[in-house]
Protein backbone atom coordinates (compact mmCIF):
# COMPACT_ATOMS: atom_id res chain seq x y z
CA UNK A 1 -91.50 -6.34 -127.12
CA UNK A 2 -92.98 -5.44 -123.61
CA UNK A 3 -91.21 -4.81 -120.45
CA UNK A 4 -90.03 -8.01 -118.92
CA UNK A 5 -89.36 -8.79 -115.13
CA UNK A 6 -87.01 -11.98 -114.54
CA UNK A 7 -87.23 -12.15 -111.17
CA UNK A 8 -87.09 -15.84 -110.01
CA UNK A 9 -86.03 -17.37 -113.55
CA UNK A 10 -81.81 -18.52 -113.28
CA UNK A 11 -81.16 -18.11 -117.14
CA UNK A 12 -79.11 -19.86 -119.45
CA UNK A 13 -77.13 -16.94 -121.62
CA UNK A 14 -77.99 -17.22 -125.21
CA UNK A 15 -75.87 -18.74 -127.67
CA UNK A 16 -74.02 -20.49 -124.38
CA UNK A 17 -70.51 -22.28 -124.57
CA UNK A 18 -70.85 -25.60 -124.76
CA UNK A 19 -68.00 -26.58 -123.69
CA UNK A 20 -67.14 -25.48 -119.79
CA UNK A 21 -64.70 -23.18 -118.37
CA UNK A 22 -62.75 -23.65 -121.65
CA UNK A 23 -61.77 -20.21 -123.99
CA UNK A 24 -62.43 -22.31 -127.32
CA UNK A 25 -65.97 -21.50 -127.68
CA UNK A 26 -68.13 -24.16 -128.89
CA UNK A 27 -71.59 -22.85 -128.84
CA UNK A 28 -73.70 -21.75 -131.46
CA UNK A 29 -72.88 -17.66 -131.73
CA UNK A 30 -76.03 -15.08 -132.26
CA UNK A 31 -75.75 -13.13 -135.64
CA UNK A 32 -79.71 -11.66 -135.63
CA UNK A 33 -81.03 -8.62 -134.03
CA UNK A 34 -83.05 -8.08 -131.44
CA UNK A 35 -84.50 -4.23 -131.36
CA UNK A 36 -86.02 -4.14 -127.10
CA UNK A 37 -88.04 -1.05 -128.75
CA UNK A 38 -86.95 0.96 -125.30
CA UNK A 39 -88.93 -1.58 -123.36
CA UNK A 40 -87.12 -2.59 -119.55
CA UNK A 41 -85.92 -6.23 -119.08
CA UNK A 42 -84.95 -6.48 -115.13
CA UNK A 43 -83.88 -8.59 -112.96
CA UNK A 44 -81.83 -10.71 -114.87
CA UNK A 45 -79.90 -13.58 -113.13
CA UNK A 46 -77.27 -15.73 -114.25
CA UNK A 47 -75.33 -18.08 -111.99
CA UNK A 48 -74.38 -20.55 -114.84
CA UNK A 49 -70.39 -21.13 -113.81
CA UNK A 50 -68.59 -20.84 -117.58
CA UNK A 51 -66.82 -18.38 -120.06
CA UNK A 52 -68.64 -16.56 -122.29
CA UNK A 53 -71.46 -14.97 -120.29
CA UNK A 54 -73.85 -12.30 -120.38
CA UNK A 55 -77.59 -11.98 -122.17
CA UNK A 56 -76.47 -13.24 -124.27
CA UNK A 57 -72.91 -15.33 -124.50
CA UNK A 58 -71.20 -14.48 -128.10
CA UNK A 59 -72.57 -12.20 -131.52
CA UNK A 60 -70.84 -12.25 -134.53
CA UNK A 61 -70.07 -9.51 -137.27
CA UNK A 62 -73.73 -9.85 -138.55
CA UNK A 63 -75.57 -9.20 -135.12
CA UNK A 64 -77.08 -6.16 -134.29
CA UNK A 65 -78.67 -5.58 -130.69
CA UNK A 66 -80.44 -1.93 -130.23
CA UNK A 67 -83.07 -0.23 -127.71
CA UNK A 68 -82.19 -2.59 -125.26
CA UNK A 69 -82.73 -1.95 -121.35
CA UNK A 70 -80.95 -4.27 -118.68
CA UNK A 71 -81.77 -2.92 -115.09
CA UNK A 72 -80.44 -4.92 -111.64
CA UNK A 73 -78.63 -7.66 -113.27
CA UNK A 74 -76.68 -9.97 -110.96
CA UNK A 75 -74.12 -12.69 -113.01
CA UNK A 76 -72.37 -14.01 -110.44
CA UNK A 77 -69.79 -16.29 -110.84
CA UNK A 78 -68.51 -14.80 -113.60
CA UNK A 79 -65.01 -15.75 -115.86
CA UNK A 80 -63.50 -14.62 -118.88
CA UNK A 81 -65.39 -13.02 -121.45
CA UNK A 82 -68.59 -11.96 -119.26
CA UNK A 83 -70.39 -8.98 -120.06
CA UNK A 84 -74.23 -7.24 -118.35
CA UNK A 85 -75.13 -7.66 -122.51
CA UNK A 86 -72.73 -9.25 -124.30
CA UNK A 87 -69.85 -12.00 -123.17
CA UNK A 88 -68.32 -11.63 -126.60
CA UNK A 89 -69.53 -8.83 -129.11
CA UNK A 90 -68.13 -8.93 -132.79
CA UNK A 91 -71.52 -7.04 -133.99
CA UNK A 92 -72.72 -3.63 -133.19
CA UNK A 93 -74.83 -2.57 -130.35
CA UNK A 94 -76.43 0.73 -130.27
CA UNK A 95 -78.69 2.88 -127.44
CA UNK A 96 -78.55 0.07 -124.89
CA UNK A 97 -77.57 0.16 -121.28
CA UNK A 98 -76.83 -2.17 -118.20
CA UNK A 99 -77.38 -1.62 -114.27
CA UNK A 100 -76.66 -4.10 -111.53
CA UNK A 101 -74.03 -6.33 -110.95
CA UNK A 102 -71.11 -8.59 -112.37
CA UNK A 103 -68.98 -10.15 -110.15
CA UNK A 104 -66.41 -12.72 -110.87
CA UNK A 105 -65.73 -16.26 -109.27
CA UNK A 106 -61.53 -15.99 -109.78
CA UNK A 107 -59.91 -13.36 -108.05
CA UNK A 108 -56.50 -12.85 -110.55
CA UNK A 109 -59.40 -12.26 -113.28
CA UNK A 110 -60.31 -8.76 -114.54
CA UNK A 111 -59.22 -8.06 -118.03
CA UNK A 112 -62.30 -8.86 -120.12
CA UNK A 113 -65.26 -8.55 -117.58
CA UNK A 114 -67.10 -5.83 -118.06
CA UNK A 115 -70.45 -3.64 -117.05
CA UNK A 116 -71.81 -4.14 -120.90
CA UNK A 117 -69.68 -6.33 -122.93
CA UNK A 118 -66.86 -8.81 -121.89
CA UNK A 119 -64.30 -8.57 -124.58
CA UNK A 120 -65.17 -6.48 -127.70
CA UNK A 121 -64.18 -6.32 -131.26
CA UNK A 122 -67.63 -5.04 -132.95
CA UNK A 123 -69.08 -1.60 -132.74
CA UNK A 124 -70.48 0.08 -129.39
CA UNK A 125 -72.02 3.27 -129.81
CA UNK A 126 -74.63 5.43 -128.12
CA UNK A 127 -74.58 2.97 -124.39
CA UNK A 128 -73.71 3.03 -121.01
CA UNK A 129 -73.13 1.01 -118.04
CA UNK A 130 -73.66 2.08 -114.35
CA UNK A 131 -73.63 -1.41 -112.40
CA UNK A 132 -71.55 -2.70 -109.77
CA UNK A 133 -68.38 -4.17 -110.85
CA UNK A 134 -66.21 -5.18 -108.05
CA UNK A 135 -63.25 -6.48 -110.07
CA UNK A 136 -64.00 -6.26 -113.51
CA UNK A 137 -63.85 -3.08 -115.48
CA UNK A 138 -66.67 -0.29 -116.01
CA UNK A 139 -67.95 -0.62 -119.68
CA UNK A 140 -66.01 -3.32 -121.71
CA UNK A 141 -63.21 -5.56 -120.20
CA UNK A 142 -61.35 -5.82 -123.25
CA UNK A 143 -61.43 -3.99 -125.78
CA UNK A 144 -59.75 -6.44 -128.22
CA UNK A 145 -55.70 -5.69 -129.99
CA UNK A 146 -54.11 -5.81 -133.11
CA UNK A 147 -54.17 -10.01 -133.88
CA UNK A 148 -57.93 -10.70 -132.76
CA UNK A 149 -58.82 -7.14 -134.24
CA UNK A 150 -59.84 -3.90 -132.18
CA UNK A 151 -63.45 -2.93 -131.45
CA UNK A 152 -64.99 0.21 -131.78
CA UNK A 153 -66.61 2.78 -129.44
CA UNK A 154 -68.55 5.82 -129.75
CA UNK A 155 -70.74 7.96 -127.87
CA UNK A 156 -70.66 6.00 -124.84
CA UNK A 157 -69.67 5.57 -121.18
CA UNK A 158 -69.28 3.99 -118.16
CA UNK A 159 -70.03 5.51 -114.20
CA UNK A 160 -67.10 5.42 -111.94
CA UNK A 161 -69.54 6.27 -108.77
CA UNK A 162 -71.93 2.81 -109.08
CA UNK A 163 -68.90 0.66 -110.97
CA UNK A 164 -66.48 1.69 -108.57
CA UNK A 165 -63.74 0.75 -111.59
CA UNK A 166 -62.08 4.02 -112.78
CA UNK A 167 -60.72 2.61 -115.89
CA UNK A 168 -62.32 -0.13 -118.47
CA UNK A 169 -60.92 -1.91 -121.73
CA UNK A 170 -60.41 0.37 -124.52
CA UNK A 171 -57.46 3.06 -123.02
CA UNK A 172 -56.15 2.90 -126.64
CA UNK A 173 -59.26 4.87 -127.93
CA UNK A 174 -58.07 8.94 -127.26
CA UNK A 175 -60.71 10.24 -128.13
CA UNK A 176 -63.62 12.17 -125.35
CA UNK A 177 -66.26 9.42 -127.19
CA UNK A 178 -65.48 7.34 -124.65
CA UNK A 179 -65.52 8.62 -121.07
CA UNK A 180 -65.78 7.62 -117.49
CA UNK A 181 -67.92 9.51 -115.61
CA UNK A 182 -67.51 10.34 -112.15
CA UNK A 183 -69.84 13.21 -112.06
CA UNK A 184 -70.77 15.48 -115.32
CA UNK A 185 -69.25 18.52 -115.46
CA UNK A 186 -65.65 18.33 -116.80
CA UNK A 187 -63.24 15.86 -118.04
CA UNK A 188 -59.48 15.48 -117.84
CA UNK A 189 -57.24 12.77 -119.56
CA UNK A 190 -56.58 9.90 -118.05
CA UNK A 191 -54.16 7.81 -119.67
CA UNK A 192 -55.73 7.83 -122.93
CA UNK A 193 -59.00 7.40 -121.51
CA UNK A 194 -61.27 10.64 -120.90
CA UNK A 195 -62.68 10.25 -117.48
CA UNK A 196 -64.77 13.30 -116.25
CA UNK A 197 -65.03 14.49 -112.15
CA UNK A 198 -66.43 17.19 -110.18
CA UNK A 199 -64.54 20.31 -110.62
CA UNK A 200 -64.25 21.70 -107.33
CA UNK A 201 -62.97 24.68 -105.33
CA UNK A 202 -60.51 26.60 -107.07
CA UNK A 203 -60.54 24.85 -110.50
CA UNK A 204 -64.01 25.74 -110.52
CA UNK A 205 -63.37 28.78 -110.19
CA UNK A 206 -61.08 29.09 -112.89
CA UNK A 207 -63.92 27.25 -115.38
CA UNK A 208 -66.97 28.54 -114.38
CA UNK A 209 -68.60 28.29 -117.87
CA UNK A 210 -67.75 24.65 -118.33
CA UNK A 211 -70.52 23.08 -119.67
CA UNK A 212 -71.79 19.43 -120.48
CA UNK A 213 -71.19 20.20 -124.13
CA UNK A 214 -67.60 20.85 -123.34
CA UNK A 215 -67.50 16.70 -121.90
CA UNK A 216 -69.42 15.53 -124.46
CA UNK A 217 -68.19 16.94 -127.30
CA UNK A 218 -70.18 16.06 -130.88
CA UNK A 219 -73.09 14.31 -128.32
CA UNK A 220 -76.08 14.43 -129.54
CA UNK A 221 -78.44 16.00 -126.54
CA UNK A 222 -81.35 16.80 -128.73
CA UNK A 223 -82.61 13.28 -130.44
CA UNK A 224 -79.88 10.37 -128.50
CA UNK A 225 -79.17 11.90 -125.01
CA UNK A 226 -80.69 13.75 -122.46
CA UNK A 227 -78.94 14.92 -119.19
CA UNK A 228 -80.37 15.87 -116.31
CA UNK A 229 -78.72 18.04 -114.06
CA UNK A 230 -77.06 16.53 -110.78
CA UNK A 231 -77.21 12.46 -112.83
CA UNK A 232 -75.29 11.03 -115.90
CA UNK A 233 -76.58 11.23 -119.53
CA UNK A 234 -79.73 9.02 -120.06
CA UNK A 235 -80.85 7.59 -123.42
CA UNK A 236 -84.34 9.13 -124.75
CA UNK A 237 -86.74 7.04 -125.02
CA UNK A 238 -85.57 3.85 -123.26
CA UNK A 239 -87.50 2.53 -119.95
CA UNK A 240 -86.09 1.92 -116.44
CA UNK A 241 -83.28 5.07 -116.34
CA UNK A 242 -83.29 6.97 -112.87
């Protein structure tokens, strides 16, 4: 797979609903994989008005999505279960990131619009959104519960800077795998959720060794992640990061 530059193409997600503005889903979910080898695919547009949006609309258990770059998306018009990658994930995505934006059409809707994945009950690790989300949430919008079944993330974050959204789906995961980052150099709880900010005047002063190893704790900065000093984490090896 080459790089791939959308611009001017309106696409239809894959796997669509068939069925409009309904949540039954009635399309015909993705369970392959698709490795985008690190390659760039920007400019993605989507103003098709439905549930279940996003690259690609709904994966099941069997789908696997990896290396995949999404830079300046812009879904507009977006409902429930609307994701920069996924609408729906019930597979696993690894190393893959969004930018740009998802906006919604509805304003009472937020819960499962998100920078990467909609709603979520599959496995997330190693990603990372930093897009625009004006009412959604950062990373995932829902994170799925105990009767639809819970999802799983690891290793991965969201940036409360481009997203504007301080808090996504998944609070109920304590754990510092799964942070929001305002700017990398410490990290506080926030309601189950570790968010990390700018430590500043005095409580710098009182942590002047903190470190990005003490935010990211059991990262892995030599073969996954790289940071660069002053921006967010970036994956190695995948096109179109800043």
């Amino acid at each position: 797979m080459n790089d791939v530059d959308m611009t001017g193409i309106d696409f239809m997600p894959i796997a669509y609903n068939t069925v409009a503005n309904d949540n039954t889903y009635e399309g015909t979910a993705f369970s392959g994989s698709i490795n985008g080898n690190g390659n760039e695919i920007s400019n993605l547009t989507i103003t098709f008005n439905n549930r279940y949006i996003g690259l690609i609309a709904y994966t099941t258990a069997n789908a696997r999505l990896n290396n995949i770059a999404l830079t300046n998306i812009n879904i507009d018009n977006a409902e429930h279960f609307t994701g920069g990658l996924v609408g729906r994930n019930g597979g696993t995505i690894t190393r893959s990131y969004t930018t740009g934006t998802v906006d919604k059409e509805i304003l009472d809707i937020i819960s499962d619009i998100g920078g990467l994945v909609g709603f979520n009950r599959g496995t997330i690790l190693n990603s990372y959104a930093t897009g625009i989300i004006p009412d959604g949430r950062g990373f995932i919008g829902f994170n799925g519960n105990n009767s639809l079944g819970r999802g799983t993330v690891t290793n991965s974050y969201w940036y409360i800077g481009s997203s504007g959204r301080n808090a996504s789906g998944g609070e109920d995961l304590t754990n510092n795998n799964y942070t929001g980052v305002q700017s990398a150099n410490t990290i506080a709880d926030n309601g189950g959720t570790y968010q990390a900010s700018l430590k500043t005047g005095e409580d710098q002063q009182n942590n002047p060794t903190y470190t990005i190893g003490d935010v990211f704790v059991g990262w892995d900065f030599n073969n996954v992640w790289e940071f660069r000093e002053g921006q967010w984490p970036i994956l190695r090896g995948i096109e179109g990061q800043e």
